[in-house]
Protein backbone atom coordinates (compact mmCIF):
# COMPACT_ATOMS: atom_id res chain seq x y z
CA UNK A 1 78.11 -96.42 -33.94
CA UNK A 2 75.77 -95.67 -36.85
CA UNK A 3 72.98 -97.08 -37.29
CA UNK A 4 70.05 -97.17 -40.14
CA UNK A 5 66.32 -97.48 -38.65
CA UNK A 6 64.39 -98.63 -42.10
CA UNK A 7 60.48 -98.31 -41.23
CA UNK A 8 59.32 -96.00 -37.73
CA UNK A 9 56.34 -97.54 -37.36
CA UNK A 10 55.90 -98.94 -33.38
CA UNK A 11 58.40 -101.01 -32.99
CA UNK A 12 61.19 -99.03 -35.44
CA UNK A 13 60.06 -95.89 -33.45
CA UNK A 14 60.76 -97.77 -29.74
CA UNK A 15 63.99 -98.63 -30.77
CA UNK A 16 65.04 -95.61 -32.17
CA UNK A 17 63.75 -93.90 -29.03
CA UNK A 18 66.27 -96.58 -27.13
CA UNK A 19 69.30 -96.53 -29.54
CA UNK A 20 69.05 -92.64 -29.76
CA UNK A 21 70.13 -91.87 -25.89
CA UNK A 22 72.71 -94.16 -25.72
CA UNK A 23 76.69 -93.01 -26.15
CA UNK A 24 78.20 -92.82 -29.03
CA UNK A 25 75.60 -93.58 -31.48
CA UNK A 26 73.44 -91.28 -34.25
CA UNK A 27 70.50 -93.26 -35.87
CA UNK A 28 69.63 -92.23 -39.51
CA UNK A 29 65.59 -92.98 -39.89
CA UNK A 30 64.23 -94.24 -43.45
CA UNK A 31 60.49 -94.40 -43.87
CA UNK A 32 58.50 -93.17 -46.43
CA UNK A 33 56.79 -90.43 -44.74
CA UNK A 34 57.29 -87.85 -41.88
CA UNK A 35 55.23 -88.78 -38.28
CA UNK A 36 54.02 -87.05 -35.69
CA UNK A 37 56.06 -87.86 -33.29
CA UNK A 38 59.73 -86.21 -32.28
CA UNK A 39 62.78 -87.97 -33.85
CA UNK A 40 64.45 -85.30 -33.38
CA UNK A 41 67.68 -86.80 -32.28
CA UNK A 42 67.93 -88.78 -35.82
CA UNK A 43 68.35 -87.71 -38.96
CA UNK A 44 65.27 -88.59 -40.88
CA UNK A 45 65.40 -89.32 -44.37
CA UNK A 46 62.48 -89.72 -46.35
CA UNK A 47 62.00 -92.40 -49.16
CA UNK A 48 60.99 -95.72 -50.52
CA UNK A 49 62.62 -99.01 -49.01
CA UNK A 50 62.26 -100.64 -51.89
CA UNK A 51 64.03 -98.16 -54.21
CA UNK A 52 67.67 -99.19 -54.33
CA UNK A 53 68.54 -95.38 -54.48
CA UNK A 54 66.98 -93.89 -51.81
CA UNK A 55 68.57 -97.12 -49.65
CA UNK A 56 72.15 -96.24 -50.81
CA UNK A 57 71.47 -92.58 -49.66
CA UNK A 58 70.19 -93.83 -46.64
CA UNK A 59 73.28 -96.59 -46.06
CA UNK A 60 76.44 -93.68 -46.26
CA UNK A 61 78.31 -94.16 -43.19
CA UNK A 62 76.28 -96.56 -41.97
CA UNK A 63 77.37 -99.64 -39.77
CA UNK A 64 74.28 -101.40 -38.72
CA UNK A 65 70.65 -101.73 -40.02
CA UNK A 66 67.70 -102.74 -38.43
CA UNK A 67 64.89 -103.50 -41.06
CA UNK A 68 60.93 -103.58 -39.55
CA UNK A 69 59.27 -103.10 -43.48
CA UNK A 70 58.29 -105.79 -45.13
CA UNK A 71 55.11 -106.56 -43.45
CA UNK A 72 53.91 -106.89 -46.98
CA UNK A 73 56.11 -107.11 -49.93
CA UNK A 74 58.64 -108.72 -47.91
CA UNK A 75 60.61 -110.33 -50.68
CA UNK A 76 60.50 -106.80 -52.54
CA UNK A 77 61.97 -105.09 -49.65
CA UNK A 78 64.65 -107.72 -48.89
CA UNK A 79 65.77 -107.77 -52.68
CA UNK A 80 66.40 -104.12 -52.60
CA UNK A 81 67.80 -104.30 -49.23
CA UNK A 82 70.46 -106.51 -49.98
CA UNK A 83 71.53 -104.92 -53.38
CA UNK A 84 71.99 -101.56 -52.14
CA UNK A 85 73.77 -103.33 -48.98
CA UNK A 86 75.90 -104.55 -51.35
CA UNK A 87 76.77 -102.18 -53.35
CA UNK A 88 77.92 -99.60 -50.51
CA UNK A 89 79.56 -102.48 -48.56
CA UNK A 90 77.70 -102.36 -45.53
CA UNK A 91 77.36 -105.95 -44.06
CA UNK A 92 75.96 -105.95 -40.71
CA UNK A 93 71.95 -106.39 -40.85
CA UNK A 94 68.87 -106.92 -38.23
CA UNK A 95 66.03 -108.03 -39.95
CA UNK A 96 62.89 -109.02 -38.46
CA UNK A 97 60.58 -111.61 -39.72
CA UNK A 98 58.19 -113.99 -38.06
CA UNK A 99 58.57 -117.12 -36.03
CA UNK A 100 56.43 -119.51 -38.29
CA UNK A 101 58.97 -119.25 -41.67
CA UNK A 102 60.72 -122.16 -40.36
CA UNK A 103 57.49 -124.09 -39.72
CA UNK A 104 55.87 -126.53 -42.97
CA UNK A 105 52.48 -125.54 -41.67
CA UNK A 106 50.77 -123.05 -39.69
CA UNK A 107 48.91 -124.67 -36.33
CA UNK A 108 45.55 -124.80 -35.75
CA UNK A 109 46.59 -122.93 -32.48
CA UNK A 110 48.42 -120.32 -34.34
CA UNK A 111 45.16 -119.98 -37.19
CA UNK A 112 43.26 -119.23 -33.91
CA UNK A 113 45.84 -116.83 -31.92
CA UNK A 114 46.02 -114.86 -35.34
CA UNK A 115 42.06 -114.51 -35.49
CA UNK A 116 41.35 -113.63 -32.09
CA UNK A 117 44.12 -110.91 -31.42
CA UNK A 118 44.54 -109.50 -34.97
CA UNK A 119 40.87 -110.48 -36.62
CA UNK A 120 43.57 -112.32 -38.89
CA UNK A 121 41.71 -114.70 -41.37
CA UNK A 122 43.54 -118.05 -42.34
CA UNK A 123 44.02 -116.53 -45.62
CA UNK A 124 45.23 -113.38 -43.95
CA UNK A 125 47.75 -115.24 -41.89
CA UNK A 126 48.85 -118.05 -44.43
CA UNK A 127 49.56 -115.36 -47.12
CA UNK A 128 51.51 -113.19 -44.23
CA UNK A 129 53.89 -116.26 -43.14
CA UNK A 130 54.33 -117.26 -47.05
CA UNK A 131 55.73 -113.14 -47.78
CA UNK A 132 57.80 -113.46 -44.76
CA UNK A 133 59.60 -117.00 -45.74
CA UNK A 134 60.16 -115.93 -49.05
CA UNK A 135 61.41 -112.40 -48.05
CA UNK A 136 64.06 -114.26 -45.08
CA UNK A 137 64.63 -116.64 -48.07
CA UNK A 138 66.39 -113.51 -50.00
CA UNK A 139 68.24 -112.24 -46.60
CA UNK A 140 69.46 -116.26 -46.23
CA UNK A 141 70.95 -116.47 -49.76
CA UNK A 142 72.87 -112.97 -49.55
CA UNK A 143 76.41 -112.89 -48.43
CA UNK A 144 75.52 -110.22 -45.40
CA UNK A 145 76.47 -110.72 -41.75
CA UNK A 146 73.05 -111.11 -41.34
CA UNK A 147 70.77 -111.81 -38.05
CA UNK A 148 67.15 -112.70 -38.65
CA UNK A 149 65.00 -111.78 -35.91
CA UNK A 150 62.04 -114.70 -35.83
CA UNK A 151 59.33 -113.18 -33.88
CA UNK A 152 56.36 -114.36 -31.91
CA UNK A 153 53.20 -112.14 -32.37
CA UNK A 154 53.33 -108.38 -30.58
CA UNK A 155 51.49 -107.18 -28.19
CA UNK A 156 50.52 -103.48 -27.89
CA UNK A 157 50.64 -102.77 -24.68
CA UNK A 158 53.25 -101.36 -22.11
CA UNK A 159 54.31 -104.77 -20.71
CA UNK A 160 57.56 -105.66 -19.70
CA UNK A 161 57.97 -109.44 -20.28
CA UNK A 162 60.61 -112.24 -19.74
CA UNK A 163 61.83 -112.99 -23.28
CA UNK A 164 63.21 -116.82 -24.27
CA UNK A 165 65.40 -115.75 -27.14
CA UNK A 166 66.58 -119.40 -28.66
CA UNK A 167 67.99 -120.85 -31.96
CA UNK A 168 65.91 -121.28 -34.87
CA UNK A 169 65.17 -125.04 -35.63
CA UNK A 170 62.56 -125.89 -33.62
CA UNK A 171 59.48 -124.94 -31.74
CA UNK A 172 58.97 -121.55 -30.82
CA UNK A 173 59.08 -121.92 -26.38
CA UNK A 174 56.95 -118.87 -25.45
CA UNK A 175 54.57 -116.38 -26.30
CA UNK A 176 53.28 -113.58 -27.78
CA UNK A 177 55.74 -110.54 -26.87
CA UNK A 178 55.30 -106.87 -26.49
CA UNK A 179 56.43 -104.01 -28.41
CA UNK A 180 59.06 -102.51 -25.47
CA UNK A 181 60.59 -105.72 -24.47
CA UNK A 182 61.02 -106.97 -27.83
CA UNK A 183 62.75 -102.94 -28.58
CA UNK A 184 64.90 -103.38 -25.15
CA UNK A 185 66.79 -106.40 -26.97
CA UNK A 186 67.33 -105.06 -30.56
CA UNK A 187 68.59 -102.18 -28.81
CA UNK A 188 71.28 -103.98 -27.14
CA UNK A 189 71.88 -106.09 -30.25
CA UNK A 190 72.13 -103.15 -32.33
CA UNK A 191 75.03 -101.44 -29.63
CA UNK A 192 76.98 -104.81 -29.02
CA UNK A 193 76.18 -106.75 -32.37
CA UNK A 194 79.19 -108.69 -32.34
CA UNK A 195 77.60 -110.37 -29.14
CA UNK A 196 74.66 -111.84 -31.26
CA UNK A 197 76.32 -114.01 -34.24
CA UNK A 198 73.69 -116.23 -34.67
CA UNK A 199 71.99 -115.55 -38.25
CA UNK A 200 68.34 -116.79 -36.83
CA UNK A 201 67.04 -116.05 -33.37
CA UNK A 202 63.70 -117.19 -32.23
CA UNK A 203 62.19 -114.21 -29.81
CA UNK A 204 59.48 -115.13 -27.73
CA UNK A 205 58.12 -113.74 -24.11
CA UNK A 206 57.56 -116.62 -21.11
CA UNK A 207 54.36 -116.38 -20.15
């Protein structure tokens, strides 16, 4: 199984620290700089998610991606994404977005969740959740076997939680979730991805 890592900040570094160990599998890391930290059992690749070029490089042999860019730019990323996809014939893609896209308005509650764990300002946040729709928007209208990964808000911290992982469609169940649970599940979705056909997944932690 081979597997693209695009973006190694937290969370693409957790699961690539996951995905790495497990039989059978080499992950190929794309980010646009080297870190710190030991990838060693990867090969790292270094260039520019949104370049259509450097994506192809990064997509030979490939057989599933897991996206985490796009935290800005989203649409920009996902337009790229998707051509260079294309164009090398991979299909299979994890892309992860945030829980509110299918929503017609952010809460109140979520305006104040945003603010006091993020310093998030309703301009901050609205603008986010707009980039994020309109980048899913680009995944949604492409012909990949896509999976959207709708997100609640992460936590930093080493906490092992009890996710709710449900259809997209409605309200979002639970809560905010953290950074090695959420990494646990891609991992296994990214190792058995013909288990998870669903092309949106709500992710949430019970709280």
């Amino acid at each position: 199984m081979n597997i693209l890592i695009i973006g190694t900040g937290k969370l693409g570094y957790e699961v690539y620290r996951k995905v790495a160990v497990l039989p059978k599998s080499h992950v190929t890391l794309l980010d646009h700089h080297r870190h710190d930290y030991d990838v060693s059992l990867a090969t790292q690749l270094i260039g520019d998610a949104s370049k259509v070029a450097d994506l192809k490089r990064a997509l030979q042999g490939i057989d599933a991606v897991f996206s985490t860019v796009g935290i800005t730019h989203a649409t920009q990323f996902a337009t790229a994404l998707v051509q260079a996809m294309d164009e090398v014939g991979v299909k299979r893609l994890f892309w992860t977005t945030q829980f509110q896209i299918n929503y017609s308005h952010i809460s109140e509650e979520m305006f104040a969740l945003a603010q006091r764990e993020f310093g998030f300002s309703r301009e901050i946040e609205t603008t986010y959740v707009a980039g994020q729709k309109a980048g899913a928007a680009v995944i949604k209208a492409s012909d990949l076997d896509y999976t959207l990964l709708e997100c609640h808000f992460f936590k930093y911290n080493d906490d092992i939680d009890r996710l709710i992982v449900e259809p997209a469609g409605k309200s979002i169940t639970g809560g905010p979730v953290s950074l090695p649970t959420l990494a646990t599940l891609i991992t296994d979705m990214l190792y058995h991805e013909s288990d998870y056909p669903e092309h949106e997944l709500m992710i949430s932690a019970q709280h």
